[in-house]
PDB file of N, CA and C in Angstrom:
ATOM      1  N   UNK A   1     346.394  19.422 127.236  1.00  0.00           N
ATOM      2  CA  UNK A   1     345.277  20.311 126.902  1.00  0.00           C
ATOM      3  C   UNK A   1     343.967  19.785 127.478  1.00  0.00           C
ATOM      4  N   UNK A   2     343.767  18.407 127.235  1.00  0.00           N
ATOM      5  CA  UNK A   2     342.526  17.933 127.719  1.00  0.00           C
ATOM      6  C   UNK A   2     342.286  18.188 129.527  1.00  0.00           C
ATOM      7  N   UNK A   3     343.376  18.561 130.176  1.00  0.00           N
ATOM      8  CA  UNK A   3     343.416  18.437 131.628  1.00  0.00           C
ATOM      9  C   UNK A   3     342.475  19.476 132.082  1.00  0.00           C
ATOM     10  N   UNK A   4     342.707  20.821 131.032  1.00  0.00           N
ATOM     11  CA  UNK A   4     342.102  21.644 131.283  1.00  0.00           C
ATOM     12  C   UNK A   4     340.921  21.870 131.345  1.00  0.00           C
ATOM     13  N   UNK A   5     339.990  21.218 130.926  1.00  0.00           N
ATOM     14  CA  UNK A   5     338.599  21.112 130.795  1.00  0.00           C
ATOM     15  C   UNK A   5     338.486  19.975 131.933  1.00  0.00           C
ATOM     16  N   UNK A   6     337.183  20.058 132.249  1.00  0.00           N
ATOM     17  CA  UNK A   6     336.694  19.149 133.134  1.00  0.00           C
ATOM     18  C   UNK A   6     336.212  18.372 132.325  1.00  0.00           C
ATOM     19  N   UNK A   7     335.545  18.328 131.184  1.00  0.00           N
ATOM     20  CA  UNK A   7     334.472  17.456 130.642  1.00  0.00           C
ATOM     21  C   UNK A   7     335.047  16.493 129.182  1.00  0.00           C
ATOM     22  N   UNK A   8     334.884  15.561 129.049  1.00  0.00           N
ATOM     23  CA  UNK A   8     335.441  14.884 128.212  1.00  0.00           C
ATOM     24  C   UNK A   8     335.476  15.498 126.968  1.00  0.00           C
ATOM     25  N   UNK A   9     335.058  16.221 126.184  1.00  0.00           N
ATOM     26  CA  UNK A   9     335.475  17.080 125.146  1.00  0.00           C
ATOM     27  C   UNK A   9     335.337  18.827 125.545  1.00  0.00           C
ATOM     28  N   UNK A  10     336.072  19.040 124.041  1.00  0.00           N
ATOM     29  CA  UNK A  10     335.257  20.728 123.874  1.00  0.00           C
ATOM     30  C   UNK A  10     333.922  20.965 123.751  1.00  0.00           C
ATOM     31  N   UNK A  11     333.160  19.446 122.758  1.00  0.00           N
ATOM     32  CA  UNK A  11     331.923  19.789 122.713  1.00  0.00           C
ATOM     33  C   UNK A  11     330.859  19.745 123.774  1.00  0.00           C
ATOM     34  N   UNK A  12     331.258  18.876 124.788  1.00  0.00           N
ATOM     35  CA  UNK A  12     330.797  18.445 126.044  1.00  0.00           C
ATOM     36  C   UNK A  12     330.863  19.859 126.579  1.00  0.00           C
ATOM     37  N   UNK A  13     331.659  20.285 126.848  1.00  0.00           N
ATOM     38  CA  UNK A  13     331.655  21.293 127.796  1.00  0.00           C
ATOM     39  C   UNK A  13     331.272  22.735 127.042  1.00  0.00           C
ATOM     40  N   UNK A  14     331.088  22.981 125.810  1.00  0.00           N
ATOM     41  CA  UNK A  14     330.080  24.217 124.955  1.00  0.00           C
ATOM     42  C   UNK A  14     328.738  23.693 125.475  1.00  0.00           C
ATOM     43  N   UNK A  15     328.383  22.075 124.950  1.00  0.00           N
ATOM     44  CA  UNK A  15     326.955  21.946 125.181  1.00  0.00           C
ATOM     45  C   UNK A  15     326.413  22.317 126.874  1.00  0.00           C
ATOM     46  N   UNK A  16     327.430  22.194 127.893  1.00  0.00           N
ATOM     47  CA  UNK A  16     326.998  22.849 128.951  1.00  0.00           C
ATOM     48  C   UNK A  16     327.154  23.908 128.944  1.00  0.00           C
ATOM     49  N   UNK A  17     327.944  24.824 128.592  1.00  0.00           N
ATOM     50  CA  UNK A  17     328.124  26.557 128.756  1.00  0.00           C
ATOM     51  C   UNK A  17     326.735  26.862 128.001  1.00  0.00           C
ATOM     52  N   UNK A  18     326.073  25.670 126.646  1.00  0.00           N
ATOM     53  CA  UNK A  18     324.837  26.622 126.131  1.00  0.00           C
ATOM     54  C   UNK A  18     323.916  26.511 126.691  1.00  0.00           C
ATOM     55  N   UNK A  19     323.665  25.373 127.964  1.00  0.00           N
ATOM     56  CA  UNK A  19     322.741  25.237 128.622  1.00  0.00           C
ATOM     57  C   UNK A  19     322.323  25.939 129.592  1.00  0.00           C
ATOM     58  N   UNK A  20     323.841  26.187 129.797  1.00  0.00           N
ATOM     59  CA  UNK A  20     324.005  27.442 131.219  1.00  0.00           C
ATOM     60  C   UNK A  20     323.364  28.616 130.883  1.00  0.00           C
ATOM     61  N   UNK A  21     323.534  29.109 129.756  1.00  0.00           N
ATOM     62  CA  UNK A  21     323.409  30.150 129.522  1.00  0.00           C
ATOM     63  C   UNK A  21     322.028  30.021 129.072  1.00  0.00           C
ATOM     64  N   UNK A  22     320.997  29.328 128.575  1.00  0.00           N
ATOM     65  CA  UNK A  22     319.873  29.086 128.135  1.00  0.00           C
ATOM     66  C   UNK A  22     319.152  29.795 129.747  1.00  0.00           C
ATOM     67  N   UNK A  23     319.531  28.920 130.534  1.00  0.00           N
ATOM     68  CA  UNK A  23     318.836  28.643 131.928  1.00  0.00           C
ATOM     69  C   UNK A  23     318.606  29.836 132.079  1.00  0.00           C
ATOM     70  N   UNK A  24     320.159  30.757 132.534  1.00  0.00           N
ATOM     71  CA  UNK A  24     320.470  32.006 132.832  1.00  0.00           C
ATOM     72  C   UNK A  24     319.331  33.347 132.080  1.00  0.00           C
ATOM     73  N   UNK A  25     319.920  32.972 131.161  1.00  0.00           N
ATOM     74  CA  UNK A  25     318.464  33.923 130.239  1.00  0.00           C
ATOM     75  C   UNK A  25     316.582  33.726 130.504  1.00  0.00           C
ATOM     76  N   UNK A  26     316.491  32.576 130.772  1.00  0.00           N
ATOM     77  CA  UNK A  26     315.241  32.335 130.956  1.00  0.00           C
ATOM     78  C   UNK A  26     314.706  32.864 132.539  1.00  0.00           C
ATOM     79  N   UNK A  27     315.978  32.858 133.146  1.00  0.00           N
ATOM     80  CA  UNK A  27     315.875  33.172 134.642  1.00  0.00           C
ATOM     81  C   UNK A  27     316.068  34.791 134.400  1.00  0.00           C
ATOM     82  N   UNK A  28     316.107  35.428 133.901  1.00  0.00           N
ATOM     83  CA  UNK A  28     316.477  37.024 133.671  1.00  0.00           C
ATOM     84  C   UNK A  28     314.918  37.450 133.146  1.00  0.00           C
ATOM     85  N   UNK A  29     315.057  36.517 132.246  1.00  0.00           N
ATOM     86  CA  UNK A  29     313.488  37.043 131.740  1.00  0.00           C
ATOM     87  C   UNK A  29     312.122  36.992 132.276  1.00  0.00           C
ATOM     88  N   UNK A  30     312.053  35.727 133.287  1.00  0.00           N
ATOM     89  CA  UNK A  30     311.262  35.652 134.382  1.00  0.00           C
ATOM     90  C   UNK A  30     311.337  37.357 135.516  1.00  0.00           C
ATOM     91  N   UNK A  31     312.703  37.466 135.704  1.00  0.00           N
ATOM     92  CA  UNK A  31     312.602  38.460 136.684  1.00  0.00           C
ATOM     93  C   UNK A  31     312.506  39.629 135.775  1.00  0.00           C
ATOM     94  N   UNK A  32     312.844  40.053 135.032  1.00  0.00           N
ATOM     95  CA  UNK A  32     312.409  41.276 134.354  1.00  0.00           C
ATOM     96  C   UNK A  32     310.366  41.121 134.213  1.00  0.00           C
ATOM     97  N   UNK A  33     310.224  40.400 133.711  1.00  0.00           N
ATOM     98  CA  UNK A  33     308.580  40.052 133.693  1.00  0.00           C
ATOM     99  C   UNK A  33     308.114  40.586 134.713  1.00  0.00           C
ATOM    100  N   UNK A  34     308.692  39.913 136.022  1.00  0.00           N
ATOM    101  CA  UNK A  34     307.965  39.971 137.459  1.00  0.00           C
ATOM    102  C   UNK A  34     308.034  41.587 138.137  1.00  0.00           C
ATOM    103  N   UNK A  35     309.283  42.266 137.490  1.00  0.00           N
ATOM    104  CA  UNK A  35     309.081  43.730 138.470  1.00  0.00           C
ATOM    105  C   UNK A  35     308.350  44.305 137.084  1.00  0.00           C
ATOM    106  N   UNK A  36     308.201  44.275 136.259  1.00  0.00           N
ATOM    107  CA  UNK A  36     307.540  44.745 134.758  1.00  0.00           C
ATOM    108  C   UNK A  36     305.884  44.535 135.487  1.00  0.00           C
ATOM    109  N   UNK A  37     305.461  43.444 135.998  1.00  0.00           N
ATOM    110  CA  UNK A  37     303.979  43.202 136.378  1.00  0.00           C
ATOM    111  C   UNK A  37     304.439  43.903 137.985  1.00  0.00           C
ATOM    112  N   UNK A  38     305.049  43.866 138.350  1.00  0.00           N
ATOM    113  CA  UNK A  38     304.883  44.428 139.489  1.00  0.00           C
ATOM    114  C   UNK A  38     304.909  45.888 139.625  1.00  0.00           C
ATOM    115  N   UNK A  39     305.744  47.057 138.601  1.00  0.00           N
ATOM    116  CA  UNK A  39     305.873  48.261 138.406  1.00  0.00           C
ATOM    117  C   UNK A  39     303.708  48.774 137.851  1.00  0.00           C
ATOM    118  N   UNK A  40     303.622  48.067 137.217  1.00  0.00           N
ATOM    119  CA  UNK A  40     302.320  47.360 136.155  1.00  0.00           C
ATOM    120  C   UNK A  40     301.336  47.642 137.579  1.00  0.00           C
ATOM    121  N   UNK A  41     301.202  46.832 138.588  1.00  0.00           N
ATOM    122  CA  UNK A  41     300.548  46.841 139.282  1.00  0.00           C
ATOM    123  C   UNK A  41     300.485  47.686 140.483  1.00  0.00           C
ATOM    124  N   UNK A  42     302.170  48.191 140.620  1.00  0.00           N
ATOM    125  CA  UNK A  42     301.449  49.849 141.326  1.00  0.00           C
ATOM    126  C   UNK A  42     300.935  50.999 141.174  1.00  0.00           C
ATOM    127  N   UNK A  43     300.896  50.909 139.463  1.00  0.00           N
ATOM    128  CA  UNK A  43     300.351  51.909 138.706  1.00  0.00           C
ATOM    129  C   UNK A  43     298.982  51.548 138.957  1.00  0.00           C
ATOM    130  N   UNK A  44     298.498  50.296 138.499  1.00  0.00           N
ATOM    131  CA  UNK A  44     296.912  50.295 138.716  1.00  0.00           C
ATOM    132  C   UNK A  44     296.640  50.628 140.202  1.00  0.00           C
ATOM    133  N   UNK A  45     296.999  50.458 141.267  1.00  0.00           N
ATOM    134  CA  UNK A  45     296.887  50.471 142.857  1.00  0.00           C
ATOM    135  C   UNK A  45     296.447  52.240 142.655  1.00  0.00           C
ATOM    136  N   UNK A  46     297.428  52.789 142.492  1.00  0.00           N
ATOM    137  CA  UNK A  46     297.157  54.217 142.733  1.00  0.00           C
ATOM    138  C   UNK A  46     296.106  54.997 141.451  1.00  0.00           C
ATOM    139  N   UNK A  47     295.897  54.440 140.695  1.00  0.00           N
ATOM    140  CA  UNK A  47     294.908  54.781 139.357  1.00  0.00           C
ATOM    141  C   UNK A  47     293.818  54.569 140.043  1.00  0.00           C
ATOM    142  N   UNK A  48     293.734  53.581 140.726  1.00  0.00           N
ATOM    143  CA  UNK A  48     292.241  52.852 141.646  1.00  0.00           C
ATOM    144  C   UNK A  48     292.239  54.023 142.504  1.00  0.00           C
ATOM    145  N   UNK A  49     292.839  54.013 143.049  1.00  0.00           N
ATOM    146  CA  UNK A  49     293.306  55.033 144.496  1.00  0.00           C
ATOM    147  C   UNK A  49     292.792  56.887 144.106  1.00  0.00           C
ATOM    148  N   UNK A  50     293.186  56.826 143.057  1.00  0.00           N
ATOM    149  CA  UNK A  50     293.068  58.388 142.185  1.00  0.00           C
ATOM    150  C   UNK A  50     291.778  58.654 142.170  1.00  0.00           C
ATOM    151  N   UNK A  51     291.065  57.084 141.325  1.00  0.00           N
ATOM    152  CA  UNK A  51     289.474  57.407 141.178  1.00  0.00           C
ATOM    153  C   UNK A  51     288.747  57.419 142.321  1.00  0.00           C
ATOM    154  N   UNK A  52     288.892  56.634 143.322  1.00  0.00           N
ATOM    155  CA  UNK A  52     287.924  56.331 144.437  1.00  0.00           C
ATOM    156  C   UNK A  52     288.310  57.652 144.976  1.00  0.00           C
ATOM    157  N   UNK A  53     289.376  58.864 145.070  1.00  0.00           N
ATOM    158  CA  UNK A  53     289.114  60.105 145.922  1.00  0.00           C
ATOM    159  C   UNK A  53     288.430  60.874 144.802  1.00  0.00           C
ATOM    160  N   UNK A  54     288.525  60.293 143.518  1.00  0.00           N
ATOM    161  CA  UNK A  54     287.627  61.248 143.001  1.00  0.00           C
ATOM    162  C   UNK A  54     286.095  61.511 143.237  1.00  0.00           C
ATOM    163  N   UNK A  55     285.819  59.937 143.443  1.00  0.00           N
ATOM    164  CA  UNK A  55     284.290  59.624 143.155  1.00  0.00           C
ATOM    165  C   UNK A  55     283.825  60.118 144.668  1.00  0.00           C
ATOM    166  N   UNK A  56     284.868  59.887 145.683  1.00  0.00           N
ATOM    167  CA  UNK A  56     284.336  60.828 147.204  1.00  0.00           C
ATOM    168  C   UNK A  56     284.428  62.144 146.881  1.00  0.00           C
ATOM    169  N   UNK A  57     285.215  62.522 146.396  1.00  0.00           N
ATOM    170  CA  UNK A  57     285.188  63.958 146.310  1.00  0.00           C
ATOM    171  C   UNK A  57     283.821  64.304 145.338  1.00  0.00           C
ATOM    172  N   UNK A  58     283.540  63.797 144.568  1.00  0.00           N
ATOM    173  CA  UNK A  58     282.647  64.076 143.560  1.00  0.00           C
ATOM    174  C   UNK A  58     280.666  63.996 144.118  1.00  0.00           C
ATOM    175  N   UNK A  59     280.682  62.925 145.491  1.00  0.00           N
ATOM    176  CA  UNK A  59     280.028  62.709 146.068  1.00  0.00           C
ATOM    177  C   UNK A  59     279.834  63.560 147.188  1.00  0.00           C
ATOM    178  N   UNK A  60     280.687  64.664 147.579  1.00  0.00           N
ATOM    179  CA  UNK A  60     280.340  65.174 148.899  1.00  0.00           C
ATOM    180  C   UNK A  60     279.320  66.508 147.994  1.00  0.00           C
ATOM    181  N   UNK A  61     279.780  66.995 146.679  1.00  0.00           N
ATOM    182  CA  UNK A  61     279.595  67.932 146.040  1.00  0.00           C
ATOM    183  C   UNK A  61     278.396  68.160 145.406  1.00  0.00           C
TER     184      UNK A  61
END
C-alpha cells in the first residue's frame, strides 16, 4: 500500500494536495480579479469616451 503514494505517509501527501490546492485557488482568484478590473476598466474607457463626444457635441451647439 505504501508503494502507492510517493510521500512517506497519507498525511504527508493530504498536507501537499492542501497546499496544492490552497495555491490553485489563490491563483484563480488573482485571475478572476484581473479580467473583473479589466472588464471594470473598459467600461470606464468608453464612459470617458461617451462624455468627451458629449461635451464636443454640446460645444459645437
Amino acid at each position: 500500500m505504501d508503494g502507492i503514494f510517493r510521500f512517506g505517509s497519507i498525511r504527508e501527501g493530504l498536507a501537499f494536495i492542501a497546499v496544492q490546492l490552497a495555491i490553485l485557488a489563490v491563483a484563480l482568484l488573482y485571475e478572476y480579479r484581473r479580467r473583473w478590473l479589466e472588464e471594470k476598466q473598459a467600461d470606464l474607457r468608453s464612459l470617458i469616451f461617451d462624455l468627451e463626444m458629449l461635451a464636443k457635441h454640446k460645444h459645437w451647439h
